[in-house]
N, C-alpha and C. Protein backbone atom coordinates (compact mmCIF):
# COMPACT_ATOMS: atom_id res chain seq x y z
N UNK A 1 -83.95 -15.08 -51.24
CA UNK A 1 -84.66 -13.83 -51.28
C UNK A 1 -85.48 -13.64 -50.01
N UNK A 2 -86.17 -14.64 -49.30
CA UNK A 2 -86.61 -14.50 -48.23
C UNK A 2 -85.97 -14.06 -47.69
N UNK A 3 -84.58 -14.41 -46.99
CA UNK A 3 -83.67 -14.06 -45.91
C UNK A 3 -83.49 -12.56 -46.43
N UNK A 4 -83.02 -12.11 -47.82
CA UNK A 4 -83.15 -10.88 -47.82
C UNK A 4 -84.14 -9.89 -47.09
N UNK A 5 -84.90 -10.36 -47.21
CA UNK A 5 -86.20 -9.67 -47.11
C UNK A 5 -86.16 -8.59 -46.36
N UNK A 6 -86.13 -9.73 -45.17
CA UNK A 6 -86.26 -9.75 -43.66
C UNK A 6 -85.05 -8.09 -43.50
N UNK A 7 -84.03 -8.32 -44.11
CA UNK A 7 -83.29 -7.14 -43.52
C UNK A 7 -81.76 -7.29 -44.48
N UNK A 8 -81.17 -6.46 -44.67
CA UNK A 8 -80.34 -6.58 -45.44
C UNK A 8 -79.30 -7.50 -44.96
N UNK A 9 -77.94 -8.57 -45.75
CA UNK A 9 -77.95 -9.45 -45.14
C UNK A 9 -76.03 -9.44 -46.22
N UNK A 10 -75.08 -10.10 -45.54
CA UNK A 10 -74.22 -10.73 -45.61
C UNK A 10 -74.10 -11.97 -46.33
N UNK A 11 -73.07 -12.43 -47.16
CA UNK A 11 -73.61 -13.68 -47.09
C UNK A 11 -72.78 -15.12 -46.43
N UNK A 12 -72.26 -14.60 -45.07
CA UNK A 12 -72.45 -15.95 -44.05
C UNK A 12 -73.32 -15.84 -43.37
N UNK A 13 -74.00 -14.80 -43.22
CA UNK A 13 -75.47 -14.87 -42.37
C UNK A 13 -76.64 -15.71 -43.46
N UNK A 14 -76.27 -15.54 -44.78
CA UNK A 14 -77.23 -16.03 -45.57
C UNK A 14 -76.99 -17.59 -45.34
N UNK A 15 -76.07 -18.15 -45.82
CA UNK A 15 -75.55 -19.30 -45.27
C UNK A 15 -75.81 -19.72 -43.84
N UNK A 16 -75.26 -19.49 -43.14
CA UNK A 16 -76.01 -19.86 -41.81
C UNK A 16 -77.41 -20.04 -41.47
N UNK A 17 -78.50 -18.72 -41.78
CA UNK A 17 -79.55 -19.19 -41.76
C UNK A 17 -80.03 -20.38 -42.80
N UNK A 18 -79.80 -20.28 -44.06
CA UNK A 18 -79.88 -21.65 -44.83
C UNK A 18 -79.79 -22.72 -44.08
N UNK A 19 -78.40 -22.93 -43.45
CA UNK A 19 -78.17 -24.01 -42.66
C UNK A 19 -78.99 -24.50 -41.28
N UNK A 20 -79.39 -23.34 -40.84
CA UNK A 20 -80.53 -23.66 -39.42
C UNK A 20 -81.82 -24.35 -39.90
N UNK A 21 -82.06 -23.77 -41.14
CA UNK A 21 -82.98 -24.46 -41.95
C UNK A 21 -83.03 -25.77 -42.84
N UNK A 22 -81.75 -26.05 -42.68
CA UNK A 22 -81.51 -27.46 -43.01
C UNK A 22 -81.46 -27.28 -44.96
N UNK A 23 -80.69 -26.57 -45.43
CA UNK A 23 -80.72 -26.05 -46.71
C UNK A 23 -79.35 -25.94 -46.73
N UNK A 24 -78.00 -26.67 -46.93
CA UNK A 24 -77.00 -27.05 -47.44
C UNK A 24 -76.75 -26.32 -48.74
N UNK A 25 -76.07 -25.04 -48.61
CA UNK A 25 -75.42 -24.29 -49.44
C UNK A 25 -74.51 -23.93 -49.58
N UNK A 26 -73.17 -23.95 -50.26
CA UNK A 26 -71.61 -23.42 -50.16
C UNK A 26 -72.00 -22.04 -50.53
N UNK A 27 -70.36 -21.46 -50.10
CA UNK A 27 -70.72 -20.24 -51.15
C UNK A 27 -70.59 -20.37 -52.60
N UNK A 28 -69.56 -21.10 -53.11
CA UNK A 28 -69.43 -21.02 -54.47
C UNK A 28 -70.81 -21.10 -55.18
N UNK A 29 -71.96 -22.01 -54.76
CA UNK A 29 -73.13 -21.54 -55.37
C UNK A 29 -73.66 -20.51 -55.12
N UNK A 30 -73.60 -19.81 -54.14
CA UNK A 30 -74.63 -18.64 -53.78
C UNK A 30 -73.92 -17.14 -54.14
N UNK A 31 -72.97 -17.35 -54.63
CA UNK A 31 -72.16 -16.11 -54.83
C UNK A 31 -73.08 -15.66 -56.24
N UNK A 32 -73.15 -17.03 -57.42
CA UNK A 32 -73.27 -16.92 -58.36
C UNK A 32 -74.96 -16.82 -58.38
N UNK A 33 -75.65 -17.25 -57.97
CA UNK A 33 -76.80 -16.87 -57.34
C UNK A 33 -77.24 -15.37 -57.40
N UNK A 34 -76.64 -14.88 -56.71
CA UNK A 34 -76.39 -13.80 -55.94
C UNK A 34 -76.29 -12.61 -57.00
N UNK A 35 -75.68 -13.13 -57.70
CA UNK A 35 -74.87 -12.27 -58.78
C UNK A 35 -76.19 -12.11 -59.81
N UNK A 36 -76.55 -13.22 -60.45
CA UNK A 36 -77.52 -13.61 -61.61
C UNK A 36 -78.65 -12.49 -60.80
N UNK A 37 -79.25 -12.79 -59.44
CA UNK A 37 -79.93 -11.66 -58.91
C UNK A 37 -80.12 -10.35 -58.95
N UNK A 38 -78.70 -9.94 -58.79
CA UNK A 38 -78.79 -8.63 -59.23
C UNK A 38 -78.33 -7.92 -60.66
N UNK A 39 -78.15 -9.16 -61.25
CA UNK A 39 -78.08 -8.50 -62.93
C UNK A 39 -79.70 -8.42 -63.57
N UNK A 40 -80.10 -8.89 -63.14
CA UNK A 40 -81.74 -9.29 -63.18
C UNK A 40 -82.46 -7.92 -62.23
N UNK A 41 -81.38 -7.69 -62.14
CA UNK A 41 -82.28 -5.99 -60.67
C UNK A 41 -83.11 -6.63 -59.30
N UNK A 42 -83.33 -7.61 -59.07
CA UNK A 42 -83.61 -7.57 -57.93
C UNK A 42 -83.18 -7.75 -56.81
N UNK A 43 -81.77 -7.41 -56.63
CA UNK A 43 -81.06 -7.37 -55.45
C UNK A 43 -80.05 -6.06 -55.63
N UNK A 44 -79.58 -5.28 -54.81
CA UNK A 44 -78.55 -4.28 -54.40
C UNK A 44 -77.58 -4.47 -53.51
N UNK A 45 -76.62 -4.32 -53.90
CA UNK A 45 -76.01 -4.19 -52.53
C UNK A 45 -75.10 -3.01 -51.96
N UNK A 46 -74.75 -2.74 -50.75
CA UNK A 46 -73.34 -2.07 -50.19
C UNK A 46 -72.61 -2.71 -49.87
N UNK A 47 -71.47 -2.04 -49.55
CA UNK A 47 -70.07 -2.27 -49.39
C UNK A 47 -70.60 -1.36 -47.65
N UNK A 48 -70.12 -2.18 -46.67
CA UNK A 48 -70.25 -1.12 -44.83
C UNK A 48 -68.87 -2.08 -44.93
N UNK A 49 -67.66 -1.39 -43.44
CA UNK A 49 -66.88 -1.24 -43.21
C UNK A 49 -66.99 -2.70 -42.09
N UNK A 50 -65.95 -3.82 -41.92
CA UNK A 50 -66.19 -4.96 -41.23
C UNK A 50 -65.14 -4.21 -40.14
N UNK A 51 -65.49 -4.60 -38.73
CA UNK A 51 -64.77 -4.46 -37.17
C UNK A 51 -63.55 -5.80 -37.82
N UNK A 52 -63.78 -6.82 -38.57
CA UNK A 52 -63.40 -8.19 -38.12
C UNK A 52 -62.16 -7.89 -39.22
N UNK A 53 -62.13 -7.37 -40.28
CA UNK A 53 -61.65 -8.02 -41.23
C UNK A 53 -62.02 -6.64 -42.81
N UNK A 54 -61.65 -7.15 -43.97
CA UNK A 54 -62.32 -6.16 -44.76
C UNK A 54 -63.50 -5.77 -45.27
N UNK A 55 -64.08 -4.56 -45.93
CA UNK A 55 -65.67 -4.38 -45.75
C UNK A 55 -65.95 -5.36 -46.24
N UNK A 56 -67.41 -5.74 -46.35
CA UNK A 56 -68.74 -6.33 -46.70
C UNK A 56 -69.30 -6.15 -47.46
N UNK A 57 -70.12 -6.80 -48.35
CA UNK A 57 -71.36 -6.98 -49.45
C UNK A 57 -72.44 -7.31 -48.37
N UNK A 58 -73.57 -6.14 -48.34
CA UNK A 58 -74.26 -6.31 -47.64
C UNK A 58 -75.45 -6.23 -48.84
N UNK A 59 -76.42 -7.53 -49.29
CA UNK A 59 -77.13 -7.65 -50.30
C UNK A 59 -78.93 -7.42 -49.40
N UNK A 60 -79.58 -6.08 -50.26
CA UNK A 60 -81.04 -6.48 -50.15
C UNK A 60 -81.65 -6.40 -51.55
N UNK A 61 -83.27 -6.41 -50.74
CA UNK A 61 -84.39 -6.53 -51.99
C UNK A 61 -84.76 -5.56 -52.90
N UNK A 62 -84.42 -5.27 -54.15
CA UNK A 62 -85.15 -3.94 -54.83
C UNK A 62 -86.73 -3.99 -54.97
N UNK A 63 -87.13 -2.68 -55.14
CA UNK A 63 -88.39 -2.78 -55.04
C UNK A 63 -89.16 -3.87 -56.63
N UNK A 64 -88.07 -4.29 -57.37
CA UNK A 64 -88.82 -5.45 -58.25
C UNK A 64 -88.22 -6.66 -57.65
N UNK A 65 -87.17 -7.01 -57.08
CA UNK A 65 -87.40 -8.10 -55.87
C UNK A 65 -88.23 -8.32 -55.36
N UNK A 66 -88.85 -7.39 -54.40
CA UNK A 66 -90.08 -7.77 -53.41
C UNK A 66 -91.23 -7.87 -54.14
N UNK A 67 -91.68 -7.74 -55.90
CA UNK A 67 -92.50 -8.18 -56.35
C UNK A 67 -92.28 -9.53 -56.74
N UNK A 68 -91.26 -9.78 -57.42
CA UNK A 68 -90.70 -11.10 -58.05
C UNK A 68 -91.11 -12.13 -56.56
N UNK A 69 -90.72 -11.96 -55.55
CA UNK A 69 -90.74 -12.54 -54.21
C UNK A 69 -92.03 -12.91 -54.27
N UNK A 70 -92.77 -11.63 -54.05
CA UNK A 70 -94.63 -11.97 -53.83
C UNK A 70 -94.93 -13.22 -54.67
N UNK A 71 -94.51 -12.73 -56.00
CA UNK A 71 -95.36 -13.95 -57.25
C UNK A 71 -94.27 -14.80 -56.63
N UNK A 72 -93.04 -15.57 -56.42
CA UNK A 72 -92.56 -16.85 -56.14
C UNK A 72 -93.38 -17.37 -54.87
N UNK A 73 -93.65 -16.44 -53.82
CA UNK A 73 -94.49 -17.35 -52.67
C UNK A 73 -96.13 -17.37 -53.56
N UNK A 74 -96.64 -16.69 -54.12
CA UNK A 74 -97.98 -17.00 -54.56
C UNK A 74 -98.06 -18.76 -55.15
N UNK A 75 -97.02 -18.91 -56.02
CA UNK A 75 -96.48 -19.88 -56.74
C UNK A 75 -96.59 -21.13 -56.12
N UNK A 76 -95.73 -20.92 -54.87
CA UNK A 76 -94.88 -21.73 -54.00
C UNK A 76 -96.73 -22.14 -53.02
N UNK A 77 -97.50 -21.20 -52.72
CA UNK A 77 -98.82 -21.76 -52.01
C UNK A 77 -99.11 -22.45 -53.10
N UNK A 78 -99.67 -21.91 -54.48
CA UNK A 78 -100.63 -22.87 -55.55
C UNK A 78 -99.68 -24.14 -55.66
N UNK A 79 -98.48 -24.10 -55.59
CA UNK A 79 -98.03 -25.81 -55.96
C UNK A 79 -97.95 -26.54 -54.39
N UNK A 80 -97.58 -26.38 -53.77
CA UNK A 80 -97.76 -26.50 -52.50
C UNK A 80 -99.74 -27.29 -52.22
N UNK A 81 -100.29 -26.57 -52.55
CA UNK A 81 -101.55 -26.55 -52.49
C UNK A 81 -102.14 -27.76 -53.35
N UNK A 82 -101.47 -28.11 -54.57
CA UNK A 82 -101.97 -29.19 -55.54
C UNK A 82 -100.85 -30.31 -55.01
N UNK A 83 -99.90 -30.14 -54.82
CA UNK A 83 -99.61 -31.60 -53.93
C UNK A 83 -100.08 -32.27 -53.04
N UNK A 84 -100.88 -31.53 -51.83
CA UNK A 84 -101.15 -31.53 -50.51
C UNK A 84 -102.59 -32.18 -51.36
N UNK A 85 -103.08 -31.65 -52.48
CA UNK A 85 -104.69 -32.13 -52.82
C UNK A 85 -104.10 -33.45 -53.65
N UNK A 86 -102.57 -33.75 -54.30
CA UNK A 86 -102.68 -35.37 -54.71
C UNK A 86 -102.55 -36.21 -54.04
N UNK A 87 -101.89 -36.15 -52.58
CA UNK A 87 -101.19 -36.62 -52.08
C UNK A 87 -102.28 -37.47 -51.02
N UNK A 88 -103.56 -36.78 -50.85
CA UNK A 88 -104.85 -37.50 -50.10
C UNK A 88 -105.39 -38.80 -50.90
């Protein structure tokens, strides 16, 4: 959902950035991912026309994505935050 965020997105670009990030993902998981996402409404996608090959699933954030998002990073600081305080 992050990578969504940022701009609407493909998913070998999703993959790839995963991978720059050191986050080892096939597609066969992220398709299904992907999917569960937007049955849940927080993702959309189009269909744009590929130069390379046939069109694209180009997946972004619905506006209850980018809430769901907010509360997962709120989340992600408070646990983040109580590790960093057991871990001293």
């Amino acid at each position: 959902m992050l990578i969504i965020n940022r701009d609407t997105a493909y998913v070998s670009e999703i993959l790839a950035e995963l991978k720059k990030s050191d986050m080892i993902l096939v597609e066969g998981t992220l398709y299904p991912l992907l999917s569960r996402l937007k049955s849940e409404g927080l993702l959309s996608y189009t269909w744009e026309e590929s130069k390379l090959g046939p069109p694209r699933k180009y997946y972004a954030l619905t506006d209850k994505g980018r809430e769901k998002l907010s509360i997962l990073k709120e989340t992600w600081k408070e646990l983040s935050s109580s590790i960093n305080s057991l871990s001293k």
